[in-house]
C-alpha atoms as a PDB file:
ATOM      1  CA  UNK A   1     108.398 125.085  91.761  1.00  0.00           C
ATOM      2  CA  UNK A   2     105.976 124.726  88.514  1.00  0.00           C
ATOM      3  CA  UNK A   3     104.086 127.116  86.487  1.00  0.00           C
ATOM      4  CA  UNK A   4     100.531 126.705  87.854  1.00  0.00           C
ATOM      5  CA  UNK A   5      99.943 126.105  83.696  1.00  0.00           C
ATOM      6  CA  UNK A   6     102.305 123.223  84.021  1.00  0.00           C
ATOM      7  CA  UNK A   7     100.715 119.707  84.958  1.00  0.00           C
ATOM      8  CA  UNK A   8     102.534 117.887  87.601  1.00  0.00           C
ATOM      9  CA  UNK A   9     103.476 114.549  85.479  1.00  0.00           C
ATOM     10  CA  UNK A  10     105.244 114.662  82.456  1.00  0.00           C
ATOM     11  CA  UNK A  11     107.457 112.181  81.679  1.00  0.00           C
ATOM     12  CA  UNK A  12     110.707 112.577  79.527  1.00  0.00           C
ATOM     13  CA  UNK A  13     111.339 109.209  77.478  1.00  0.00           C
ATOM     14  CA  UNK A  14     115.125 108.509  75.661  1.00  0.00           C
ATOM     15  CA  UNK A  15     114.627 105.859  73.396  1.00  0.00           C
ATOM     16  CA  UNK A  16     117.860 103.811  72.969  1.00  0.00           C
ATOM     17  CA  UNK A  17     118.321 100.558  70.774  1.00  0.00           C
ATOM     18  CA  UNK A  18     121.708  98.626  69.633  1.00  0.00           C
ATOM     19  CA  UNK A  19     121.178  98.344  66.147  1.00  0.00           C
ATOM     20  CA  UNK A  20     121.582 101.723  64.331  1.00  0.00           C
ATOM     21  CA  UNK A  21     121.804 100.526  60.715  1.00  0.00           C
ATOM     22  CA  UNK A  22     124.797 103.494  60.053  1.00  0.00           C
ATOM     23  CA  UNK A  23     126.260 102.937  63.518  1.00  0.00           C
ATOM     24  CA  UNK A  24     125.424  99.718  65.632  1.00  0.00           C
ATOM     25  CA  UNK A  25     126.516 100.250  69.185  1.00  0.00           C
ATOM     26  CA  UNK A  26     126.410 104.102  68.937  1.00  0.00           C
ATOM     27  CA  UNK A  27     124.432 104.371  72.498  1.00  0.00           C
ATOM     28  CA  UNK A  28     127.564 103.802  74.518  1.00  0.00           C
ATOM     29  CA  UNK A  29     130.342 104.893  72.634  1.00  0.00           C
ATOM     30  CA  UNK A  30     132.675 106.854  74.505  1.00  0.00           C
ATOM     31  CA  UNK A  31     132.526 110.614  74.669  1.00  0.00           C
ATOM     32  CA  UNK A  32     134.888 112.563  77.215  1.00  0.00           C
ATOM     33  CA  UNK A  33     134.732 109.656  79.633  1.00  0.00           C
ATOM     34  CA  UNK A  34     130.760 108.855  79.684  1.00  0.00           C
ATOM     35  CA  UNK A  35     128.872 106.866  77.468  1.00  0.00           C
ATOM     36  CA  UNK A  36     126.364 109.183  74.743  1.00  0.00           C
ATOM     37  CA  UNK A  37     123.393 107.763  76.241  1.00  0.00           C
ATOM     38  CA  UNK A  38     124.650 108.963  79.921  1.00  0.00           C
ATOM     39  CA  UNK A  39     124.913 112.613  78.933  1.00  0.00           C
ATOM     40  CA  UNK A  40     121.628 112.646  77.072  1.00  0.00           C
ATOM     41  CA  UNK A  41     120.184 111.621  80.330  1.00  0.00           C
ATOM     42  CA  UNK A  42     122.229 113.433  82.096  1.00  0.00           C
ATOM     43  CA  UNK A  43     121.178 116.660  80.299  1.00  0.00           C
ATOM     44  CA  UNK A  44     117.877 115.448  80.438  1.00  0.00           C
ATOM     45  CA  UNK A  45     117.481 115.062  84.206  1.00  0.00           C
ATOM     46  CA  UNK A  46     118.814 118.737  84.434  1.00  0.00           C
ATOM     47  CA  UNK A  47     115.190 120.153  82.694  1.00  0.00           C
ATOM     48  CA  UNK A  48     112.884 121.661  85.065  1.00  0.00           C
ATOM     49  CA  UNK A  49     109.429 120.642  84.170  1.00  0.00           C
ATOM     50  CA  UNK A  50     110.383 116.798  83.579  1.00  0.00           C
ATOM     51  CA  UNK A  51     108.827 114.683  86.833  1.00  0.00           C
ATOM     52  CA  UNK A  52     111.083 111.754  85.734  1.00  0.00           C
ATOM     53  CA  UNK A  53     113.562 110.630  82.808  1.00  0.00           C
ATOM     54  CA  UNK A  54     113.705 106.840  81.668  1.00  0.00           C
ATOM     55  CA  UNK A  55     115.456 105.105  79.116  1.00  0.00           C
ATOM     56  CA  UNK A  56     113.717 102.616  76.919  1.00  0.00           C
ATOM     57  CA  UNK A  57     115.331  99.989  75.376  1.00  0.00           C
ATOM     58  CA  UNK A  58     115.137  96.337  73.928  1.00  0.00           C
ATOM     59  CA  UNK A  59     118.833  95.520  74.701  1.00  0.00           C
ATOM     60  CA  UNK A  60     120.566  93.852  77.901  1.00  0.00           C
ATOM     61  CA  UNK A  61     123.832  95.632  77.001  1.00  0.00           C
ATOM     62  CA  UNK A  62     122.179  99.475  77.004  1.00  0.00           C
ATOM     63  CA  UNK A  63     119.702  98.230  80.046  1.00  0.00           C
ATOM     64  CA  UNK A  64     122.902  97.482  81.871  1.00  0.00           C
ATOM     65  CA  UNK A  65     124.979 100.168  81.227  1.00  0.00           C
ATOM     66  CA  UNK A  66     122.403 102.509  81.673  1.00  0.00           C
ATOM     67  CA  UNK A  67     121.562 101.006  85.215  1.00  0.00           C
ATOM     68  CA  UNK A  68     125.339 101.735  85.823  1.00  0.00           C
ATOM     69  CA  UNK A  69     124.881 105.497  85.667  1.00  0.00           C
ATOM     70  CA  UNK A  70     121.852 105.250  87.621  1.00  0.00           C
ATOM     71  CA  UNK A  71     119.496 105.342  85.487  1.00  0.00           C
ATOM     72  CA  UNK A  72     115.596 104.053  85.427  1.00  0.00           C
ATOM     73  CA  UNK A  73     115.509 101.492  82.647  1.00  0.00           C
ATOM     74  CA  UNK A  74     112.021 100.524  80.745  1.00  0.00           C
ATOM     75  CA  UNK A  75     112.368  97.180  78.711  1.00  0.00           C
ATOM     76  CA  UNK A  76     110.383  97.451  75.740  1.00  0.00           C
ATOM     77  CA  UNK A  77     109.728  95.226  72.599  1.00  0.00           C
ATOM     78  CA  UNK A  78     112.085  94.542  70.009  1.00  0.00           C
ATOM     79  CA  UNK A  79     109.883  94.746  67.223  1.00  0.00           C
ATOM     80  CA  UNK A  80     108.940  98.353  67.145  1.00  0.00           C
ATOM     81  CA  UNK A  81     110.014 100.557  64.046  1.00  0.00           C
ATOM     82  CA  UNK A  82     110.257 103.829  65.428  1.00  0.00           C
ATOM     83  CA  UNK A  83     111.802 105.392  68.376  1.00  0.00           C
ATOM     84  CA  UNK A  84     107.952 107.368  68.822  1.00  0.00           C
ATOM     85  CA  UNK A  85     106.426 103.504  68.797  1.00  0.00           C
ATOM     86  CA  UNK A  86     109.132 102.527  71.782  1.00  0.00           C
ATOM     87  CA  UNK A  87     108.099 106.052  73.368  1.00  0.00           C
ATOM     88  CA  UNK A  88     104.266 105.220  73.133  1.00  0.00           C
ATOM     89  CA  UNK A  89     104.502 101.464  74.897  1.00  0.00           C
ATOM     90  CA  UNK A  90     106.493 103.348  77.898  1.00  0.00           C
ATOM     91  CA  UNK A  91     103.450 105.922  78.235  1.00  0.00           C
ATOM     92  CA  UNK A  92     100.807 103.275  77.993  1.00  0.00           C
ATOM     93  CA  UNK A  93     101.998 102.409  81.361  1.00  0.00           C
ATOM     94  CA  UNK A  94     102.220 105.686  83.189  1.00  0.00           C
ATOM     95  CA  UNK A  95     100.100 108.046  84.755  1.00  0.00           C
ATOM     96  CA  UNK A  96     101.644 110.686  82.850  1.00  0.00           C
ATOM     97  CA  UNK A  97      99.616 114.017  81.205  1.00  0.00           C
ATOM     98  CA  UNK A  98     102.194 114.233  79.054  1.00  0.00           C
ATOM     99  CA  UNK A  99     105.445 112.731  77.516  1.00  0.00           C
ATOM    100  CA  UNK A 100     108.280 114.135  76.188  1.00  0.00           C
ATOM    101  CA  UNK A 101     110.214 111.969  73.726  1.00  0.00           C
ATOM    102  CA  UNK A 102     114.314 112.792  74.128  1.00  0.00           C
ATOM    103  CA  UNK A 103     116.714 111.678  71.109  1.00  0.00           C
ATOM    104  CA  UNK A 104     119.279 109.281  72.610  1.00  0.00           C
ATOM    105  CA  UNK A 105     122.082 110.763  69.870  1.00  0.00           C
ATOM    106  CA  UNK A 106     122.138 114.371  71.046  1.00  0.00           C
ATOM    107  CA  UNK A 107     124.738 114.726  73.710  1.00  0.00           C
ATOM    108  CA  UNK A 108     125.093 117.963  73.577  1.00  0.00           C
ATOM    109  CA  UNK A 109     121.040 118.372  74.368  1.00  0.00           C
ATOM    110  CA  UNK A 110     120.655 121.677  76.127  1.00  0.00           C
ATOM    111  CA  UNK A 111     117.733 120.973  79.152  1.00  0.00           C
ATOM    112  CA  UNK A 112     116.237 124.335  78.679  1.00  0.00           C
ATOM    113  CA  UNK A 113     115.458 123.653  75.032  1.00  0.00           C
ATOM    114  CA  UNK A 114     112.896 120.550  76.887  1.00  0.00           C
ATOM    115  CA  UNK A 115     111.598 123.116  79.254  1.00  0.00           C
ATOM    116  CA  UNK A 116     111.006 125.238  75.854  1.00  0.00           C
ATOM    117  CA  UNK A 117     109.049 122.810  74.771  1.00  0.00           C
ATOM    118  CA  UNK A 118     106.659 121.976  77.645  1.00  0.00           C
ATOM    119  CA  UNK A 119     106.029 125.475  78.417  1.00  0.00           C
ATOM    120  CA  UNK A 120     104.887 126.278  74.619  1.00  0.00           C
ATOM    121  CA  UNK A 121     102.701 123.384  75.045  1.00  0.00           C
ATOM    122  CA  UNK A 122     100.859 125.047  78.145  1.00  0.00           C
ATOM    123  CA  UNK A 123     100.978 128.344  76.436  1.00  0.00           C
ATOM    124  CA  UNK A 124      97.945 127.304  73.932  1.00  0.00           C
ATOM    125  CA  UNK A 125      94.484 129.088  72.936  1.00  0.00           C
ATOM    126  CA  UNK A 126      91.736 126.917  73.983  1.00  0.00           C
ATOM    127  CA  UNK A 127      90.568 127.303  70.170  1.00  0.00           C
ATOM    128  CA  UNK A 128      93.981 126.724  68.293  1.00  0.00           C
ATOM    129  CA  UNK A 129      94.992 123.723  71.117  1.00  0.00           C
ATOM    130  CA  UNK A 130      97.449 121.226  69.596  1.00  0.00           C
ATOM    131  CA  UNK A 131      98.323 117.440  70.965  1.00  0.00           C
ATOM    132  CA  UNK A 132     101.780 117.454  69.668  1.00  0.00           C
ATOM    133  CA  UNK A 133     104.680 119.974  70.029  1.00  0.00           C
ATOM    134  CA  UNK A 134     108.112 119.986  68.996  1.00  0.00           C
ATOM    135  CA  UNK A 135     111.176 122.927  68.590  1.00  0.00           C
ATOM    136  CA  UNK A 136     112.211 124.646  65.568  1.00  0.00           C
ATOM    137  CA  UNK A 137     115.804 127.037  65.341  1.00  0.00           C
ATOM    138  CA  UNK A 138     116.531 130.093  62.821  1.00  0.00           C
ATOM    139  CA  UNK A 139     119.117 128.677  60.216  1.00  0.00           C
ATOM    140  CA  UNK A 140     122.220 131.179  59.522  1.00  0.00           C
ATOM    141  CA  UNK A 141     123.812 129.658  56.294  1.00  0.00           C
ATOM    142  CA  UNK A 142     122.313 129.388  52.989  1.00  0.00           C
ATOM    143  CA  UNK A 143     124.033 125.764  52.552  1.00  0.00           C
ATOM    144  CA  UNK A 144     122.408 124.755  55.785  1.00  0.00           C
ATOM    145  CA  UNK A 145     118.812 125.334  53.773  1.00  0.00           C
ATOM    146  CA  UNK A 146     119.677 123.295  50.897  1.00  0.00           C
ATOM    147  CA  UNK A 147     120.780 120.020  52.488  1.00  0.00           C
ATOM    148  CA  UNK A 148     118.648 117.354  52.505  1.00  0.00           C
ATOM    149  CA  UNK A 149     119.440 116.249  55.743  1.00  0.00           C
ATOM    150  CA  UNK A 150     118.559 119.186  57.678  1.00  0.00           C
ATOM    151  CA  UNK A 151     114.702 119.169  58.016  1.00  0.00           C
ATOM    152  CA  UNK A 152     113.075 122.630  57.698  1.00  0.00           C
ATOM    153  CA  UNK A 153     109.433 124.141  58.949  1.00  0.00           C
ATOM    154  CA  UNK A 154     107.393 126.529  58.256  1.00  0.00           C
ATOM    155  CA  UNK A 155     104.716 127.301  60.921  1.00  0.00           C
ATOM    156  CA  UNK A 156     101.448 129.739  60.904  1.00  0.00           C
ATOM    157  CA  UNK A 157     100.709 133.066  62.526  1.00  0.00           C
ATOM    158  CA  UNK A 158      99.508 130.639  65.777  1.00  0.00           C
ATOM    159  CA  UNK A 159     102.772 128.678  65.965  1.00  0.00           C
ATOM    160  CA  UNK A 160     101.716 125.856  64.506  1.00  0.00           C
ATOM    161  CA  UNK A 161     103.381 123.615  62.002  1.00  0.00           C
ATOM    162  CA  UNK A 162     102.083 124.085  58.233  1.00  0.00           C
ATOM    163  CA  UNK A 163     104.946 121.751  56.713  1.00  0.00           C
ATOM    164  CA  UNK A 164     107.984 119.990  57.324  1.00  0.00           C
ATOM    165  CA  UNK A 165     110.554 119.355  54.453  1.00  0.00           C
ATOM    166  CA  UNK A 166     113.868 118.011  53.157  1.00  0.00           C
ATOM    167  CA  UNK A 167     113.465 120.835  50.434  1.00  0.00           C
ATOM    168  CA  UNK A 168     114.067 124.446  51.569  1.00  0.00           C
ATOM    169  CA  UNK A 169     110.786 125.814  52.618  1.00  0.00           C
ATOM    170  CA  UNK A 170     110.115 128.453  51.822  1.00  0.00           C
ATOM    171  CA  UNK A 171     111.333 128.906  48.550  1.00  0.00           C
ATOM    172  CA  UNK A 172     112.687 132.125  47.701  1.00  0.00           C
ATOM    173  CA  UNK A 173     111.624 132.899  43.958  1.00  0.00           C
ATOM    174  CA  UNK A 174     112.409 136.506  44.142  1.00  0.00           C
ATOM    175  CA  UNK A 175     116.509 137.370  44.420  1.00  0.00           C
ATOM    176  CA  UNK A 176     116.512 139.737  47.310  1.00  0.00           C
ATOM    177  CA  UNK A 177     113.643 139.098  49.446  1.00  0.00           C
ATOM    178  CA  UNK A 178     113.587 138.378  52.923  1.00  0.00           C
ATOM    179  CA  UNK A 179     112.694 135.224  54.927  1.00  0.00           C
ATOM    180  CA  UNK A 180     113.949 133.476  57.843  1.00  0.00           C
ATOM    181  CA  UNK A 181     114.199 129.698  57.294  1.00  0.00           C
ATOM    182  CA  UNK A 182     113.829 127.325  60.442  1.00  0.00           C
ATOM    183  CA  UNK A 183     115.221 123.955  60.954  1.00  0.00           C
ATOM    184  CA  UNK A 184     113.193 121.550  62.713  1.00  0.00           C
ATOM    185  CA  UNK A 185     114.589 120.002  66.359  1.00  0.00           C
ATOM    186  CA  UNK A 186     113.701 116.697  66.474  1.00  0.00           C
ATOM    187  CA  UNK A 187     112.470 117.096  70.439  1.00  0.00           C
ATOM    188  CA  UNK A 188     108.445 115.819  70.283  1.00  0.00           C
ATOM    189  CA  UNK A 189     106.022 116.932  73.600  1.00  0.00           C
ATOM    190  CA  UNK A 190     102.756 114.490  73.277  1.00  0.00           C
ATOM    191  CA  UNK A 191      99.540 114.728  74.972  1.00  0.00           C
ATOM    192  CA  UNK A 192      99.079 110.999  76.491  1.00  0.00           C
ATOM    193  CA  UNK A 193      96.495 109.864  75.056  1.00  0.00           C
ATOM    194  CA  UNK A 194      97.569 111.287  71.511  1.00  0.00           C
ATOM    195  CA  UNK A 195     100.729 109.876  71.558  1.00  0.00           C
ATOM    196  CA  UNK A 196      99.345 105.879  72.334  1.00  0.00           C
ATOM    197  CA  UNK A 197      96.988 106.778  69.425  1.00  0.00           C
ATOM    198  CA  UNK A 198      99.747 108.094  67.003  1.00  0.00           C
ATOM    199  CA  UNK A 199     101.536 104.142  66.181  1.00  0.00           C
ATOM    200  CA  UNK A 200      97.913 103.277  64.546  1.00  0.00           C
ATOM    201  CA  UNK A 201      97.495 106.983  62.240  1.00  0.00           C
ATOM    202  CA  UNK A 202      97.513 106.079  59.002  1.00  0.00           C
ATOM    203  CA  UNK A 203     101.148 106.864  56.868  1.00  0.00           C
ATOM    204  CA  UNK A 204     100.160 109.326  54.127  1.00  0.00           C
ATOM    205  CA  UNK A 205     102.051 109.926  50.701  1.00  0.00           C
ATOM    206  CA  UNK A 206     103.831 113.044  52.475  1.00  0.00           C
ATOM    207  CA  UNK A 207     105.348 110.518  55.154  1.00  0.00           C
ATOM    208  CA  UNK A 208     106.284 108.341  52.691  1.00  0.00           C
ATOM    209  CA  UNK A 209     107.791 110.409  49.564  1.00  0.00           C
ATOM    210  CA  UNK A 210     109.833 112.805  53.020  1.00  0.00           C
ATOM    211  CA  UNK A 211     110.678 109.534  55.359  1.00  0.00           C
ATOM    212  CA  UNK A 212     109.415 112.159  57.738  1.00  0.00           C
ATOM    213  CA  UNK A 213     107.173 110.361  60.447  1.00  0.00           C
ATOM    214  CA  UNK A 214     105.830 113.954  61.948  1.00  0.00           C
ATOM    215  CA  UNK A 215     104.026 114.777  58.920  1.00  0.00           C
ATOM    216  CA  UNK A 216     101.856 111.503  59.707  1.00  0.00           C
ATOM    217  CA  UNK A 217      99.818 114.352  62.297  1.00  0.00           C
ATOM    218  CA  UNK A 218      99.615 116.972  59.632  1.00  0.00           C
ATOM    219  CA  UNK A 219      98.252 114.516  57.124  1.00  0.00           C
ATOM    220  CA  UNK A 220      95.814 113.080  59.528  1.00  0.00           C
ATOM    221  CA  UNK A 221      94.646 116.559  60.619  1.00  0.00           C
ATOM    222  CA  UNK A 222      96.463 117.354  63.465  1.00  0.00           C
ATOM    223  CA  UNK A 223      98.095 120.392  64.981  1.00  0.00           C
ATOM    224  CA  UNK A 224     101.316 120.623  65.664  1.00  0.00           C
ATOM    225  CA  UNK A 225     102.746 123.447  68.443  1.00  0.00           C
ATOM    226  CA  UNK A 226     106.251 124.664  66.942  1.00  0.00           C
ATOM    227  CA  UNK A 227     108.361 126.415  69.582  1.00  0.00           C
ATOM    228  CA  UNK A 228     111.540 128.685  68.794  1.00  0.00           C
ATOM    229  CA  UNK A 229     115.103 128.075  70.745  1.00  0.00           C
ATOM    230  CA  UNK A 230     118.145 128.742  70.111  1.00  0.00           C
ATOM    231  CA  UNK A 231     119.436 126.018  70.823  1.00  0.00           C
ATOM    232  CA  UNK A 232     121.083 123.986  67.643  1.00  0.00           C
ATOM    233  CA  UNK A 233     120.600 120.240  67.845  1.00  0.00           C
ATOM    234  CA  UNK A 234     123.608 118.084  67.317  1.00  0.00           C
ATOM    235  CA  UNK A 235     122.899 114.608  66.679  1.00  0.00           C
ATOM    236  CA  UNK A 236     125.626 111.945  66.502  1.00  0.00           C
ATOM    237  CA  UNK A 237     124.353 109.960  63.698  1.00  0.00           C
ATOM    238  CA  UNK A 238     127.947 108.192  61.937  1.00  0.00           C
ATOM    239  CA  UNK A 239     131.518 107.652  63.337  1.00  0.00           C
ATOM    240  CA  UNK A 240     132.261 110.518  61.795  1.00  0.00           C
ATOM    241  CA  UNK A 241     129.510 112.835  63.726  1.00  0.00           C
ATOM    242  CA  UNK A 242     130.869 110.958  67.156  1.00  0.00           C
ATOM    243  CA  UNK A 243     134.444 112.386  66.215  1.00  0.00           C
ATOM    244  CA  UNK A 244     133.389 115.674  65.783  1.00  0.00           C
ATOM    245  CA  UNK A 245     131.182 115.872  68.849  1.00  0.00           C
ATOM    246  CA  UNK A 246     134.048 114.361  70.576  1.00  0.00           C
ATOM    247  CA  UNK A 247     136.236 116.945  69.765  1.00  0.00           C
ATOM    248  CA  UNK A 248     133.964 119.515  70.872  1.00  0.00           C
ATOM    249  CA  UNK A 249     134.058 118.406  73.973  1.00  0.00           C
ATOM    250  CA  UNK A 250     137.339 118.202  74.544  1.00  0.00           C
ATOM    251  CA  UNK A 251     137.931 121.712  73.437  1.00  0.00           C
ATOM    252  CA  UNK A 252     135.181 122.504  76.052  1.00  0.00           C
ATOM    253  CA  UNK A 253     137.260 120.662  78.678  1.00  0.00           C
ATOM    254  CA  UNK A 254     140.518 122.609  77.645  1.00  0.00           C
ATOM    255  CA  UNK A 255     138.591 125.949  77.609  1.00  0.00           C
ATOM    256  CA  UNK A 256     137.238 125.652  80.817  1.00  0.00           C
ATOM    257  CA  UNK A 257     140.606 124.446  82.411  1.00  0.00           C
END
C-alpha cells in the first residue's frame, strides 16, 4: 500500500535505442542468460511506488525482444537526441503525475534506489518545492573524484542541487580538511508537466562546456531535489563494462550456489 504523500500514477520509463555510438546493440547483449534491457526492467518492476514500467524504443529488434520478456513496449520517434526527449513523448500520452526516467544500461539497478527517489520527491517544503529529482551516492576513493567520467554534486542545506560537474566539486584547497564528495546517479523523477516542457529549455553554456543535459534546469532556474542512497550505479557503457558486469554476476551466481 502507498504513502498517503505518494500519488497513485507514476510511471517508470527505460529508454532503449540500437545505436549506442560506443556500443551498437548493447540493449540485448547477453548477461547471465537475460538480455541487459530484461533485468533493468526486471529490477524496475520490483520498485514499490512505480504504477507501471515501459520500455521506449525506436527499434523493431528491442520492441521485439522486449515483448518476449513480457514487457509493455512504447514506439517512439527515431529522431530524438536524448534518452529524457524519448522519456517526455511517452509521458505526453499518459495520465501520469509523475515519471520516472530508468537508464536502460544499469543492470545491476537496485529498485529501492527508484523508491528513494519518489519518496524524496513527496518529502518537499511547499516553499523550497522542486519539479525534478534525481539520486546522488557518497564517493569512497580519492581517484573516483578526479575522473572525468564520474559526475559529482554538490547540493544545499534543502537538498537541492547547486551544481553538477566533471571536475571534483568541491575543491579541497586546504590539505587536511574535511568534505564528503557525492557522485551523481543518473536516475531523474519529473513532475509531468515539467518534464514535456524540459525538450524546449533553452541549452546554456554550462550544458554545453559539461555535455551535462541536467544542468539545462539549473541554468533555466529550476530546482532540482537530490536524494542520498547507497546504492552505486553501474552502467554498462563499452564491451569492456559488459565483461565486467558479466562477471559480477556470475560470481553472484557461484556465491549464492
Amino acid at each position: 500500500m502507498l504513502p498517503s504523500s505518494v500519488p497513485h500514477r507514476i510511471l517508470g520509463v527505460i529508454p532503449a535505442r540500437y545505436a549506442s555510438s560506443r556500443f551498437p546493440g548493447k540493449a540485448l547483449v547477453s548477461i547471465a542468460g537475460k538480455t541487459m534491457l530484461q533485468h533493468v526492467w526486471e529490477r524496475a518492476s520490483e520498485a514499490r511506488y512505480l504504477t507501471s514500467v515501459v520500455i521506449a524504443t525506436d527499434d523493431d529488434r528491442i520492441r521485439d525482444a522486449a515483448r518476449g520478456f513480457g514487457a509493455r513496449v512504447v514506439m517512439t520517434r527515431s529522431d530524438h537526441v536524448s534518452g529524457t526527449d524519448r522519456v517526455a513523448e511517452v509521458a505526453s500520452a499518459s495520465d501520469a503525475q509523475w515519471v520516472v526516467n530508468v537508464q536502460g544500461d544499469e543492470p545491476t539497478l537496485d529498485p529501492t534506489a527508484i523508491d528513494a527517489a519518489i519518496l524524496g520527491m513527496m518529502d518537499q517544503d511547499e516553499a523550497q518545492l522542486a519539479p525534478m529529482g534525481t539520486l546522488k551516492t557518497k564517493i569512497h576513493l580519492p581517484e573516483v573524484v578526479r575522473d572525468p567520467n564520474v559526475v559529482k554534486v554538490v547540493s544545499d542545506h534543502h537538498g537541492n542541487a547547486i551544481y553538477f560537474s566533471r571536475s571534483p566539486i568541491p575543491f579541497v584547497r586546504q590539505a587536511g580538511d574535511e568534505v564528503t564528495h557525492y557522485k551523481h546517479i543518473g536516475l531523474y523523477i519529473y513532475q509531468r508537466d515539467f518534464l514535456l516542457a524540459y525538450p524546449d529549455l533553452p541549452i546554456g553554456p554550462l550544458e554545453q562546456a559539461e555535455r551535462l543535459e541536467q544542468l539545462r534546469a539549473l541554468e533555466n532556474g529550476f530546482k532540482i531535489r537530490v536524494v542520498e542512497t547507497d546504492y552505486d550505479s553501474l552502467g554498462v557503457d563499452t564491451p569492456e563494462d559488459w565483461q565486467h558486469v558479466t562477471e559480477l554476476f556470475q560470481k553472484t551466481v557461484l556465491t549464492k550456489e
